[in-house]
C-alpha atoms as a PDB file:
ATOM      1  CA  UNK A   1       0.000   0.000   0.000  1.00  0.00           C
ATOM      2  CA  UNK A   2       2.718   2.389   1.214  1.00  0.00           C
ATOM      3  CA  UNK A   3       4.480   1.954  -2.365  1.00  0.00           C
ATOM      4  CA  UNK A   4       1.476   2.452  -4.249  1.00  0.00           C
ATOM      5  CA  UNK A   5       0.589   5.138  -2.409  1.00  0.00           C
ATOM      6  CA  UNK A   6       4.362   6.766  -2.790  1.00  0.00           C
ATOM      7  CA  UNK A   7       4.246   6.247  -6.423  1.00  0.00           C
ATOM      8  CA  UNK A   8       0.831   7.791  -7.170  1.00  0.00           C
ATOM      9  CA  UNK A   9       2.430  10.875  -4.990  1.00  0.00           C
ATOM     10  CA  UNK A  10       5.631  10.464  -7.644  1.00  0.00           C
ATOM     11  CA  UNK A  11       3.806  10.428 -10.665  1.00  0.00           C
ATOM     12  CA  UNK A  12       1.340  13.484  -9.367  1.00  0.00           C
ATOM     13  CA  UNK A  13       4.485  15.621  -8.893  1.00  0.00           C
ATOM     14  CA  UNK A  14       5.623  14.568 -12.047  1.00  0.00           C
ATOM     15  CA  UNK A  15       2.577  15.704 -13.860  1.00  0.00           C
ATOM     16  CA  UNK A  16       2.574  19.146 -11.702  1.00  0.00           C
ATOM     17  CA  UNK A  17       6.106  19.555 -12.710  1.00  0.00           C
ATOM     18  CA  UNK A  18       5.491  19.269 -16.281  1.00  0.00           C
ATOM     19  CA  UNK A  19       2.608  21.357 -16.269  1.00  0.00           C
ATOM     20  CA  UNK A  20       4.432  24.077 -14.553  1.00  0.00           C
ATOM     21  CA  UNK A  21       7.574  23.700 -16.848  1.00  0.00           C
ATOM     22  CA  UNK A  22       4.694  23.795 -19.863  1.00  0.00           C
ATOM     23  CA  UNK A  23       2.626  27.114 -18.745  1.00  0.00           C
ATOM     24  CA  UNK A  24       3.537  29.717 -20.874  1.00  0.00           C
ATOM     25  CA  UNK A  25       4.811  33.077 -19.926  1.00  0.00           C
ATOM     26  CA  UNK A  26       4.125  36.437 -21.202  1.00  0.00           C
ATOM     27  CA  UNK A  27       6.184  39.824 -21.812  1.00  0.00           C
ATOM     28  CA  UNK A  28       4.454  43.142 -21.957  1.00  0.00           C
ATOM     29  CA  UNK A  29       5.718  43.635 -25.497  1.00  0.00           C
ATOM     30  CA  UNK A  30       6.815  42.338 -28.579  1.00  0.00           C
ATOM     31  CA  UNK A  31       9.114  43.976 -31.350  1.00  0.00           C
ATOM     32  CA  UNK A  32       8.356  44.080 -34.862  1.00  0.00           C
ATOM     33  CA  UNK A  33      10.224  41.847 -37.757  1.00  0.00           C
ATOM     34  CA  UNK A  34      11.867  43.853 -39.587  1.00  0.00           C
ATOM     35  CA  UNK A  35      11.908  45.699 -36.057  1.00  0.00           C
ATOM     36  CA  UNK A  36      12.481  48.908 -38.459  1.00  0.00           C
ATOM     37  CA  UNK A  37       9.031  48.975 -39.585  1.00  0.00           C
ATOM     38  CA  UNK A  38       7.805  52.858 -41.158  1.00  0.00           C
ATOM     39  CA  UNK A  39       4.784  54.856 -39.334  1.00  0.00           C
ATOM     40  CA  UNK A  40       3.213  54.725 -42.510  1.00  0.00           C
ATOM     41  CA  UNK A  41       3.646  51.182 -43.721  1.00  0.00           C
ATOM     42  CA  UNK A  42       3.019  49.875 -40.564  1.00  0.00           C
ATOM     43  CA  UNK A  43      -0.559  51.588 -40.472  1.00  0.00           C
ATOM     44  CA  UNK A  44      -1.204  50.200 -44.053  1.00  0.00           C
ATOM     45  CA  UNK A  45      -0.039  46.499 -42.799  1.00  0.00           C
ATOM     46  CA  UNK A  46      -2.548  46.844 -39.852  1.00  0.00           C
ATOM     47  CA  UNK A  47      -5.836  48.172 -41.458  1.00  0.00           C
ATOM     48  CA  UNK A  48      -5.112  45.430 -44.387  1.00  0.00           C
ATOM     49  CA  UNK A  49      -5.247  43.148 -41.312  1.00  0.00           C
ATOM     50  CA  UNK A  50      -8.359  43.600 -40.015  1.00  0.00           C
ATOM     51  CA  UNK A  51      -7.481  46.322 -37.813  1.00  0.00           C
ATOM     52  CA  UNK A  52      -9.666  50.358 -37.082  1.00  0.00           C
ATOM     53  CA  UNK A  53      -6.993  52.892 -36.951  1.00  0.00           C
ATOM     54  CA  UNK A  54      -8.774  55.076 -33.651  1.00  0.00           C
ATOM     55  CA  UNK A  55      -5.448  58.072 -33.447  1.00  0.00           C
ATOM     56  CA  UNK A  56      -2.583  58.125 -32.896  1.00  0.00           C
ATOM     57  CA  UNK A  57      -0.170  60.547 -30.590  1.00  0.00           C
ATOM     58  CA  UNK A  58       3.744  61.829 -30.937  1.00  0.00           C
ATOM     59  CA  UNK A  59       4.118  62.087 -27.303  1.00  0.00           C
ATOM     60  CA  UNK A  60       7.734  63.632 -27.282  1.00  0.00           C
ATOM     61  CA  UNK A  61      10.115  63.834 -30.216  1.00  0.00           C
ATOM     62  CA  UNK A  62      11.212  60.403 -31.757  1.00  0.00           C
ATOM     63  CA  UNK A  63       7.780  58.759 -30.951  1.00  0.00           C
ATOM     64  CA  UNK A  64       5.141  58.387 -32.583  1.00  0.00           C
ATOM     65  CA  UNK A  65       2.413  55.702 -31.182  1.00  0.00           C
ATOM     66  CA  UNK A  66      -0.425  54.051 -33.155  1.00  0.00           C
ATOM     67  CA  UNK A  67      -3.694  52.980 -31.451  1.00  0.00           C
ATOM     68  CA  UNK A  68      -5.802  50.410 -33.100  1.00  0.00           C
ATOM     69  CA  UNK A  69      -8.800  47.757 -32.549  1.00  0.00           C
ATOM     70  CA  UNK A  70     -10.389  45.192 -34.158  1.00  0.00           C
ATOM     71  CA  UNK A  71     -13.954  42.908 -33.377  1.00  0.00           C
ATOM     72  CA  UNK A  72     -12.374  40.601 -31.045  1.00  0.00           C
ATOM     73  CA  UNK A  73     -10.982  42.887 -29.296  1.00  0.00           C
ATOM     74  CA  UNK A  74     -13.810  44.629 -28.389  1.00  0.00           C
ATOM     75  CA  UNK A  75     -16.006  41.688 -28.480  1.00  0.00           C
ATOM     76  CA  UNK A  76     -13.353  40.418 -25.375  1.00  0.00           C
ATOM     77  CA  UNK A  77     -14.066  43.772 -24.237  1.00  0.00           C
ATOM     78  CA  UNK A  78     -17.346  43.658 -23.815  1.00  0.00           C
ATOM     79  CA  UNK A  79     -17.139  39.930 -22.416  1.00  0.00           C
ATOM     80  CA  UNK A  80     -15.154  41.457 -19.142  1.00  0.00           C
ATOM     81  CA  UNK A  81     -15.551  43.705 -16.321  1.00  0.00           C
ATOM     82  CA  UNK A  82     -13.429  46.740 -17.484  1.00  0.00           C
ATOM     83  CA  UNK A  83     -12.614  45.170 -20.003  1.00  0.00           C
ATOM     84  CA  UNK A  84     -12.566  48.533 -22.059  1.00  0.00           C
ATOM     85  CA  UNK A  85      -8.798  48.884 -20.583  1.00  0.00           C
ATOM     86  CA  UNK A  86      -8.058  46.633 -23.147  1.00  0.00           C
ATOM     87  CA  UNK A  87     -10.308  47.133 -26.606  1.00  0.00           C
ATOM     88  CA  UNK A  88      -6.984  48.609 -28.230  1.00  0.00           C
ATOM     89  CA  UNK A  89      -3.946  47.598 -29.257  1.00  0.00           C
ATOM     90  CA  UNK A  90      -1.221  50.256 -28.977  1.00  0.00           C
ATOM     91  CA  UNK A  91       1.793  50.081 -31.909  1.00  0.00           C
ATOM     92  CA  UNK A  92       4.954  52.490 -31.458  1.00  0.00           C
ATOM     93  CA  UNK A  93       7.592  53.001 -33.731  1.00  0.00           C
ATOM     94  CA  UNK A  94      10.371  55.221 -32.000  1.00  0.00           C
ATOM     95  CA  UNK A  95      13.590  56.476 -33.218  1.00  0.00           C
ATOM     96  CA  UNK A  96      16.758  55.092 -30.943  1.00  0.00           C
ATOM     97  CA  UNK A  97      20.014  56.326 -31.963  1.00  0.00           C
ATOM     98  CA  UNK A  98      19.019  56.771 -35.312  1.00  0.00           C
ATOM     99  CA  UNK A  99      17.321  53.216 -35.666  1.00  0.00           C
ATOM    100  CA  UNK A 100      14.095  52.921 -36.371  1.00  0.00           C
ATOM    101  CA  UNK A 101      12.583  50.347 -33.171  1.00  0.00           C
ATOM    102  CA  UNK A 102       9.041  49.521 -34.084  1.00  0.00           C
ATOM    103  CA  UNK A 103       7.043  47.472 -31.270  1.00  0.00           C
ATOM    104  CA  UNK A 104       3.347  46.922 -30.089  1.00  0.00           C
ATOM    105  CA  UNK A 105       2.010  45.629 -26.790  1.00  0.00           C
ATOM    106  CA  UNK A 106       1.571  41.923 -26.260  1.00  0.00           C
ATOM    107  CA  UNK A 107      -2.236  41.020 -26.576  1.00  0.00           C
ATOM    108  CA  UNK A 108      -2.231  37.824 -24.162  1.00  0.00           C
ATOM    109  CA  UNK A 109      -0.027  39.686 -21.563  1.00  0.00           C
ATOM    110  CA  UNK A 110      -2.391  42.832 -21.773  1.00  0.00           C
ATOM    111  CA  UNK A 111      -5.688  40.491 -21.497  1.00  0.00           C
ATOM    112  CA  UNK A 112      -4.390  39.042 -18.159  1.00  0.00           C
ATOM    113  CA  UNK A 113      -2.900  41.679 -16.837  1.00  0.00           C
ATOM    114  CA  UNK A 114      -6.401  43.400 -16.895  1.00  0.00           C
ATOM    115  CA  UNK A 115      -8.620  40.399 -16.252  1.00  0.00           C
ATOM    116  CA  UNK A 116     -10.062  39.764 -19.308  1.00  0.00           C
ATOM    117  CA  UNK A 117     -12.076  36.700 -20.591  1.00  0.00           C
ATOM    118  CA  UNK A 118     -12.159  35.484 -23.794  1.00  0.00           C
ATOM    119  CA  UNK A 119      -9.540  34.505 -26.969  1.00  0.00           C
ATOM    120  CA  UNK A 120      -7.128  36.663 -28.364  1.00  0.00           C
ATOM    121  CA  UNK A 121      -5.652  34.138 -30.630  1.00  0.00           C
ATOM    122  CA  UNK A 122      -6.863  36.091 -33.782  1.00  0.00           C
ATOM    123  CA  UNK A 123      -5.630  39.410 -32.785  1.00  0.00           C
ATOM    124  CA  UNK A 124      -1.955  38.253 -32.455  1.00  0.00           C
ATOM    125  CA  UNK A 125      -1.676  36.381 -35.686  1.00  0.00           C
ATOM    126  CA  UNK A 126      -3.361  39.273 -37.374  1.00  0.00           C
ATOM    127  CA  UNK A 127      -0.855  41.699 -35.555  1.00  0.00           C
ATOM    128  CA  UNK A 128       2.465  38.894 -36.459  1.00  0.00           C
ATOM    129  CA  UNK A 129       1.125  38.637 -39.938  1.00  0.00           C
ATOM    130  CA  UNK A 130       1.268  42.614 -40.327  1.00  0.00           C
ATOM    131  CA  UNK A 131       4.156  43.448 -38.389  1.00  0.00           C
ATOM    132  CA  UNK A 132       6.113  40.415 -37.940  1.00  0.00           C
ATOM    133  CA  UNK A 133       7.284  39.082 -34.741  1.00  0.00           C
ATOM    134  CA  UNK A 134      11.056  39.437 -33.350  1.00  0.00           C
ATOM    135  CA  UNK A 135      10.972  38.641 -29.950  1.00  0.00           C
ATOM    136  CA  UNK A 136       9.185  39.573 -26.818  1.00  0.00           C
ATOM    137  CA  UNK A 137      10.420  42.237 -24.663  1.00  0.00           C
ATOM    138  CA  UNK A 138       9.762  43.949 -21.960  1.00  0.00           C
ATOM    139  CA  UNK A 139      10.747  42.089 -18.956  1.00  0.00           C
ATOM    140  CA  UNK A 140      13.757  40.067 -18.025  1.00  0.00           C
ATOM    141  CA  UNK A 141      11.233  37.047 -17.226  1.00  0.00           C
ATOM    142  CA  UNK A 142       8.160  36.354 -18.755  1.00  0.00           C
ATOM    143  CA  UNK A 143       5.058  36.378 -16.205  1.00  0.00           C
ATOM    144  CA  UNK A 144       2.401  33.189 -16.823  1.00  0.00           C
ATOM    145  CA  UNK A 145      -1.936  34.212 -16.602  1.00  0.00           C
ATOM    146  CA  UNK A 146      -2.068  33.779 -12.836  1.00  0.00           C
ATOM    147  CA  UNK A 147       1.176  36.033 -12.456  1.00  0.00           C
ATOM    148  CA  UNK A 148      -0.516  38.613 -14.100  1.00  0.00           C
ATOM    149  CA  UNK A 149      -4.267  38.568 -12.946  1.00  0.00           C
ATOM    150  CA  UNK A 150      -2.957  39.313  -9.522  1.00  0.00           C
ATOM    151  CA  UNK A 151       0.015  41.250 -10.545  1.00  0.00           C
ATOM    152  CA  UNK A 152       0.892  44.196  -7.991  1.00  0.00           C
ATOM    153  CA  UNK A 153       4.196  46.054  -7.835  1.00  0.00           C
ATOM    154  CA  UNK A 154       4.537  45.425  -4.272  1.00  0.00           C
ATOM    155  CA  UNK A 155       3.399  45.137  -0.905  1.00  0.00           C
ATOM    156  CA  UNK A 156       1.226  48.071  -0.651  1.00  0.00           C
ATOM    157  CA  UNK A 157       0.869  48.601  -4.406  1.00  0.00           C
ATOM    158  CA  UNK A 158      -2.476  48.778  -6.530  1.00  0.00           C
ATOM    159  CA  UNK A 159      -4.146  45.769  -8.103  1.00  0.00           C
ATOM    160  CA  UNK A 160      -5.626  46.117 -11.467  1.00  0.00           C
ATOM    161  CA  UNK A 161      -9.006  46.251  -9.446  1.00  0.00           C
ATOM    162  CA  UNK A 162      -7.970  49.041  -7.430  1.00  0.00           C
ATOM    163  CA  UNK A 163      -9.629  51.652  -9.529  1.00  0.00           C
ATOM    164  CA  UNK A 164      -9.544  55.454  -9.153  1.00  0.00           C
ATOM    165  CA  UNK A 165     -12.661  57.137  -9.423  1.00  0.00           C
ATOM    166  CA  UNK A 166     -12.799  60.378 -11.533  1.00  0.00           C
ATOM    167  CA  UNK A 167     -15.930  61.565 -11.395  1.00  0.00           C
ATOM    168  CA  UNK A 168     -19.629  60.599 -11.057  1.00  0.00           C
ATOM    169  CA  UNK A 169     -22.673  62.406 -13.555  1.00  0.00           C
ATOM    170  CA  UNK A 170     -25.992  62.172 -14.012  1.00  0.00           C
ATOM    171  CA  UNK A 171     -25.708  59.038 -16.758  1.00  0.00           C
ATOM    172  CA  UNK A 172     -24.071  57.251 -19.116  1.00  0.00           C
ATOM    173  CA  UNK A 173     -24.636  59.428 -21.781  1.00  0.00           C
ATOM    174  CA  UNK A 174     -23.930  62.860 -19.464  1.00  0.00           C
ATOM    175  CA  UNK A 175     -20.714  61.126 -18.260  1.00  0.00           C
ATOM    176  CA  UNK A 176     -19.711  60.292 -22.068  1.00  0.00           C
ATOM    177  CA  UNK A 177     -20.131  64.741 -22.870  1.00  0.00           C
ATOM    178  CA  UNK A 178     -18.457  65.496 -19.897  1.00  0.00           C
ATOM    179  CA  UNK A 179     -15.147  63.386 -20.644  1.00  0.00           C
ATOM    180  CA  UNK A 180     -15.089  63.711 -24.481  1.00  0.00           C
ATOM    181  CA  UNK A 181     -15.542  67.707 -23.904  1.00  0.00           C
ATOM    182  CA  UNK A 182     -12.840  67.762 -21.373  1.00  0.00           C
ATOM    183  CA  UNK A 183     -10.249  65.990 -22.998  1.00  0.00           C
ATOM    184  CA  UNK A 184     -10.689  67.561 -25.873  1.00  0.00           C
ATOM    185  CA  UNK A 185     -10.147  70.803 -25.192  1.00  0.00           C
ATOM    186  CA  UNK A 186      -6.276  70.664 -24.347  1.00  0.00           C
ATOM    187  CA  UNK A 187      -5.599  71.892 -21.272  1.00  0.00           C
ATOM    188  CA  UNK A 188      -2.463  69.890 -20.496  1.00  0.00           C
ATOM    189  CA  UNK A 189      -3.928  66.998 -21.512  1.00  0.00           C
ATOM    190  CA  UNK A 190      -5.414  65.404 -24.873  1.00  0.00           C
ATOM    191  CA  UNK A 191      -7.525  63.224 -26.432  1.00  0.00           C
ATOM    192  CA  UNK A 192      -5.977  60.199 -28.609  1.00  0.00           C
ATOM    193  CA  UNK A 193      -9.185  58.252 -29.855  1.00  0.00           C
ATOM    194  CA  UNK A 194     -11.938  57.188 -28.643  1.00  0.00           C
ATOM    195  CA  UNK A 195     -13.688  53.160 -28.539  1.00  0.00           C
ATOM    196  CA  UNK A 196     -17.116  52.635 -27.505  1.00  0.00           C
ATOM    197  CA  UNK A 197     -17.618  49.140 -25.950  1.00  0.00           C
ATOM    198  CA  UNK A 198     -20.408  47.554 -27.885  1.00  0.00           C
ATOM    199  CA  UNK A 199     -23.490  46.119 -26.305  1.00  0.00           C
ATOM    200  CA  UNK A 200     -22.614  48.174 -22.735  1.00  0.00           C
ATOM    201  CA  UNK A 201     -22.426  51.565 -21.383  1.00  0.00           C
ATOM    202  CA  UNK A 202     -18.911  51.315 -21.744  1.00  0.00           C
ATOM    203  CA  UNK A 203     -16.169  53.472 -23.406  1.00  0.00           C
ATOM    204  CA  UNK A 204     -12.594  54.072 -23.270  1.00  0.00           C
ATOM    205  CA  UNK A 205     -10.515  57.275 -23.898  1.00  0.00           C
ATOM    206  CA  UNK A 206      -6.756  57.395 -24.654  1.00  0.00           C
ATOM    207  CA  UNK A 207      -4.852  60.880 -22.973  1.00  0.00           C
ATOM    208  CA  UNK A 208      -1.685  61.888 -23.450  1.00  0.00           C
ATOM    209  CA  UNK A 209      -0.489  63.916 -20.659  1.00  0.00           C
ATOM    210  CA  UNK A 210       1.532  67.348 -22.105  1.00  0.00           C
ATOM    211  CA  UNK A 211       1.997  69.290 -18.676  1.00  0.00           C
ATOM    212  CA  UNK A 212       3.822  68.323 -15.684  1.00  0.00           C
ATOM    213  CA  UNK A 213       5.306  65.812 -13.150  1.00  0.00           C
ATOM    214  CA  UNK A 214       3.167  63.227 -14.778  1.00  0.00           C
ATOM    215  CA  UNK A 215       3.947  64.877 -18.401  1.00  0.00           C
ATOM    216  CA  UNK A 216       4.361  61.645 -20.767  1.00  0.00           C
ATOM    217  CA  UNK A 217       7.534  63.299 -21.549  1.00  0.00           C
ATOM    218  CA  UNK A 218       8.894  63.610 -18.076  1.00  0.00           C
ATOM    219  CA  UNK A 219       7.873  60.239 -17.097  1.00  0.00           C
ATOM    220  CA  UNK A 220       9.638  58.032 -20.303  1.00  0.00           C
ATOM    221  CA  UNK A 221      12.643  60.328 -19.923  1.00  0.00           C
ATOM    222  CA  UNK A 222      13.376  59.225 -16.762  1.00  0.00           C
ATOM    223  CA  UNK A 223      12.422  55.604 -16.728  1.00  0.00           C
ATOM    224  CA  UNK A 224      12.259  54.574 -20.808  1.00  0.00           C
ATOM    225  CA  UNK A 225      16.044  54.603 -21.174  1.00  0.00           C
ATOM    226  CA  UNK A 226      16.807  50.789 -22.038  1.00  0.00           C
ATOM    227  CA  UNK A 227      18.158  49.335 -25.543  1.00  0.00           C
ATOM    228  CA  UNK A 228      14.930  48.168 -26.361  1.00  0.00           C
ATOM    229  CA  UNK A 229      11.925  51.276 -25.658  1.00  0.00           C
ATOM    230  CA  UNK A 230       8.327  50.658 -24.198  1.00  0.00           C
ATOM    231  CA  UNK A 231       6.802  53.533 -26.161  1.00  0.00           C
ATOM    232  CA  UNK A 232       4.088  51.671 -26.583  1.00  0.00           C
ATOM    233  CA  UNK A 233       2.921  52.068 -22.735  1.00  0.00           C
ATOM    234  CA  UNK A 234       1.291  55.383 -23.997  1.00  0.00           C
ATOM    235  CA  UNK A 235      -1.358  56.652 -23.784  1.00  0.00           C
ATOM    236  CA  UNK A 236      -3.183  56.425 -20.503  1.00  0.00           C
ATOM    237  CA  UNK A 237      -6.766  55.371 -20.780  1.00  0.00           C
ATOM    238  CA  UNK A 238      -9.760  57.004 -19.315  1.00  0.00           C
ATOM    239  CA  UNK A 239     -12.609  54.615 -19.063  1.00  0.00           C
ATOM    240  CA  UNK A 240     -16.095  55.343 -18.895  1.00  0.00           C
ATOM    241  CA  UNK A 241     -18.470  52.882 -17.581  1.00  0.00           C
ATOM    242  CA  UNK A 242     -22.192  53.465 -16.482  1.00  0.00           C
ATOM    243  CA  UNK A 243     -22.232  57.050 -14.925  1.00  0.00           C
ATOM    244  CA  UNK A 244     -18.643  57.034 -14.139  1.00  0.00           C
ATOM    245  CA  UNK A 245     -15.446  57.666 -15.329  1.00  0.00           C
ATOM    246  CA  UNK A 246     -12.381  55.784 -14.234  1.00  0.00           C
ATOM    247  CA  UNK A 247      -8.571  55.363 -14.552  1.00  0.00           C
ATOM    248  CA  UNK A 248      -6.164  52.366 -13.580  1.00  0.00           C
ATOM    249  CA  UNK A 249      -4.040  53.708 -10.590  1.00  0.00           C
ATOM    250  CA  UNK A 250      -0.840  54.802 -12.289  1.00  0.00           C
ATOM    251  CA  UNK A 251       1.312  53.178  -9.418  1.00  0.00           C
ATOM    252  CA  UNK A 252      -0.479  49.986 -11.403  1.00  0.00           C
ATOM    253  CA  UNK A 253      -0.519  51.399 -14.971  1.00  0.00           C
ATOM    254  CA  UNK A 254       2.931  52.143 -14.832  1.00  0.00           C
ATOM    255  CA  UNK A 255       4.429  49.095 -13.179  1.00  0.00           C
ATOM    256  CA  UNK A 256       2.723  46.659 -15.370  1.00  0.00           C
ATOM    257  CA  UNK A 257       4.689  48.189 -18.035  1.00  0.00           C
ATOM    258  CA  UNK A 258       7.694  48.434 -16.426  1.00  0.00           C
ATOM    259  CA  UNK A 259       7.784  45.222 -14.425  1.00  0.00           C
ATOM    260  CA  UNK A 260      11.364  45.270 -13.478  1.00  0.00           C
ATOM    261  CA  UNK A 261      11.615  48.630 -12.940  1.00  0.00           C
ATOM    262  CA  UNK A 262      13.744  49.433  -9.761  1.00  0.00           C
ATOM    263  CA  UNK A 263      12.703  50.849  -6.854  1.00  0.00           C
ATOM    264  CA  UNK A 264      15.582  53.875  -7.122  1.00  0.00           C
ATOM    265  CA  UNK A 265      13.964  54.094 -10.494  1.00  0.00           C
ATOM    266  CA  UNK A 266      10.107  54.262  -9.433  1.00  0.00           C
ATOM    267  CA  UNK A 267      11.308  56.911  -6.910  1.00  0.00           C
ATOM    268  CA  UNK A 268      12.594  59.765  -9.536  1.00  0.00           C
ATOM    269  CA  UNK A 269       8.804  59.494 -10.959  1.00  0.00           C
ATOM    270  CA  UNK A 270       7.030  59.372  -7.699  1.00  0.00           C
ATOM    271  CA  UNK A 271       5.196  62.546  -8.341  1.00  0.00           C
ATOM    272  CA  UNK A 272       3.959  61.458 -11.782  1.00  0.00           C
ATOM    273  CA  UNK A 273       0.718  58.988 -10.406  1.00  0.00           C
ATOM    274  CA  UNK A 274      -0.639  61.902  -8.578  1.00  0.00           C
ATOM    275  CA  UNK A 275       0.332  64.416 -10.969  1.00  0.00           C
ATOM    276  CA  UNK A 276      -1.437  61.685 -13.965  1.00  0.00           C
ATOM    277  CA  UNK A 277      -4.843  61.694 -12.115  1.00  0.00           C
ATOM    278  CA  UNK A 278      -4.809  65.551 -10.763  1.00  0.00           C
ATOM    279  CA  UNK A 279      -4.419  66.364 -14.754  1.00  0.00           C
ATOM    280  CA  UNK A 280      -6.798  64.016 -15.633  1.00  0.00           C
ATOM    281  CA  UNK A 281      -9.775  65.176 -12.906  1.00  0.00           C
ATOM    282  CA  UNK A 282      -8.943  68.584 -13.988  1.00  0.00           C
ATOM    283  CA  UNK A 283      -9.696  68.270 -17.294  1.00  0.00           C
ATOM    284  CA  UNK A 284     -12.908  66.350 -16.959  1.00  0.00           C
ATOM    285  CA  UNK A 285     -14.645  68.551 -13.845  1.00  0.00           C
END
């Protein structure tokens, strides 16, 4: 009995070890093949993809960022509380000592980070077919699903859950006028697109910040300065769902980004969460 017993407990370790050795891991980006990939031709791949151009944003000199979506992506959106944090795909093509470094962000490390249910299968062979696929990037170890569905910084840190609130209105629809008259009249902040969630009261906003300690500008100068560039983390999203309008914390937004980013390094933009979200409520009041 005892060895029967040991060598069911054998083989059941055996089978958890493989599975664990099998689950795959995810990086917050993935760089394009030929990584040196035009503005232009890269929008003309996409759309002959599948993909809706929605804006697009040159946050500071040497970036320019492309936002797109496509049906399953807002179809998964609409299948997920929040899930308007991730209707878009965001594609950046910056200049790094005069190299062109085109990248986008990872679809299946985006839809666990925030919690999302559904398939993205189709959205990252139509994005591989159109850009091409180099390598994944953005983290020196790749994080499986259940890594990132309860990712936090730290101790203390936000959870994707951890909302902030921006403002309450009367409705959906007075809550939609507010935040799309707000953002888009400029004042040190602006609007990037614009994706309605379909079949909800649901809609997401994409801000670039121009002014300040939370200035996209400020913050990628100070923490964007590796070989390979997360441009694509911009823009911040504004999300509008019933009568309210939300944002992910930015101690969140940023870190999921930046996973190994150091503590020294998350101190010299310490100012920028606050400083995101005070921009942010201003504009929208």
């Amino acid at each position: 009995m005892k060895k029967t017993m040991m060598t069911a407990a054998l083989a059941v370790g055996l089978i958890t070890s493989v599975s664990a050795m099998a689950e795959e891991t995810y990086f917050p980006y993935t760089l394009a093949n030929p990584a040196t990939v035009k503005f232009d031709d890269a929008k003309k791949a996409l759309t002959a993809n599948g993909f809706q151009v929605v804006g697009s944003v040159s946050p500071y000199a040497g970036v320019q960022v492309l936002v797109v979506t496509n049906d399953e992506l807002k179809k998964t959106a609409a299948a997920s509380k929040f899930g308007g944090y991730g209707a878009m795909i965001r594609v950046a093509v910056s200049e790094v000592n005069g190299q062109t470094q085109t990248s986008y962000v990872t679809p299946n490390y985006m839809k666990n980070a925030y919690r999302m249910k559904g398939d993205l299968s189709a959205t990252t062979a139509s994005l591989e077919k159109a850009l091409g696929k180099d390598k994944a990037f953005g983290a020196k170890e790749g994080m499986s699903s259940d890594e990132l569905r309860k990712y936090h910084y730290m101790m203390a840190m936000p959870y994707f859950d951890d909302q902030v609130e921006l403002g309450e209105y009367d409705n959906y629809a007075a809550a939609l006028a507010k935040v799309e008259a707000g953002l888009s009249a400029g004042k040190g902040v602006k609007k990037v697109y614009r994706i309605d969630v379909p079949g909800k009261e649901e809609a997401v906003f994409g801000v670039a910040i121009n002014d300040g300690e939370g200035s996209d500008k400020t913050v990628m100068a100070a923490i964007d300065t590796g070989e390979l560039r997360h441009s694509a983390h911009l823009p911040y999203e504004v999300l509008v769902s019933g009568k309210k309008a939300y944002m992910l914390h930015g101690k969140f937004r940023i870190a999921q980004s930046f996973p190994d980013l150091g503590m020294g390094s998350f101190m010299t933009i310490s100012a920028a969460p606050d400083a995101i979200e005070n921009s942010i409520k201003e504009a929208i009041k």
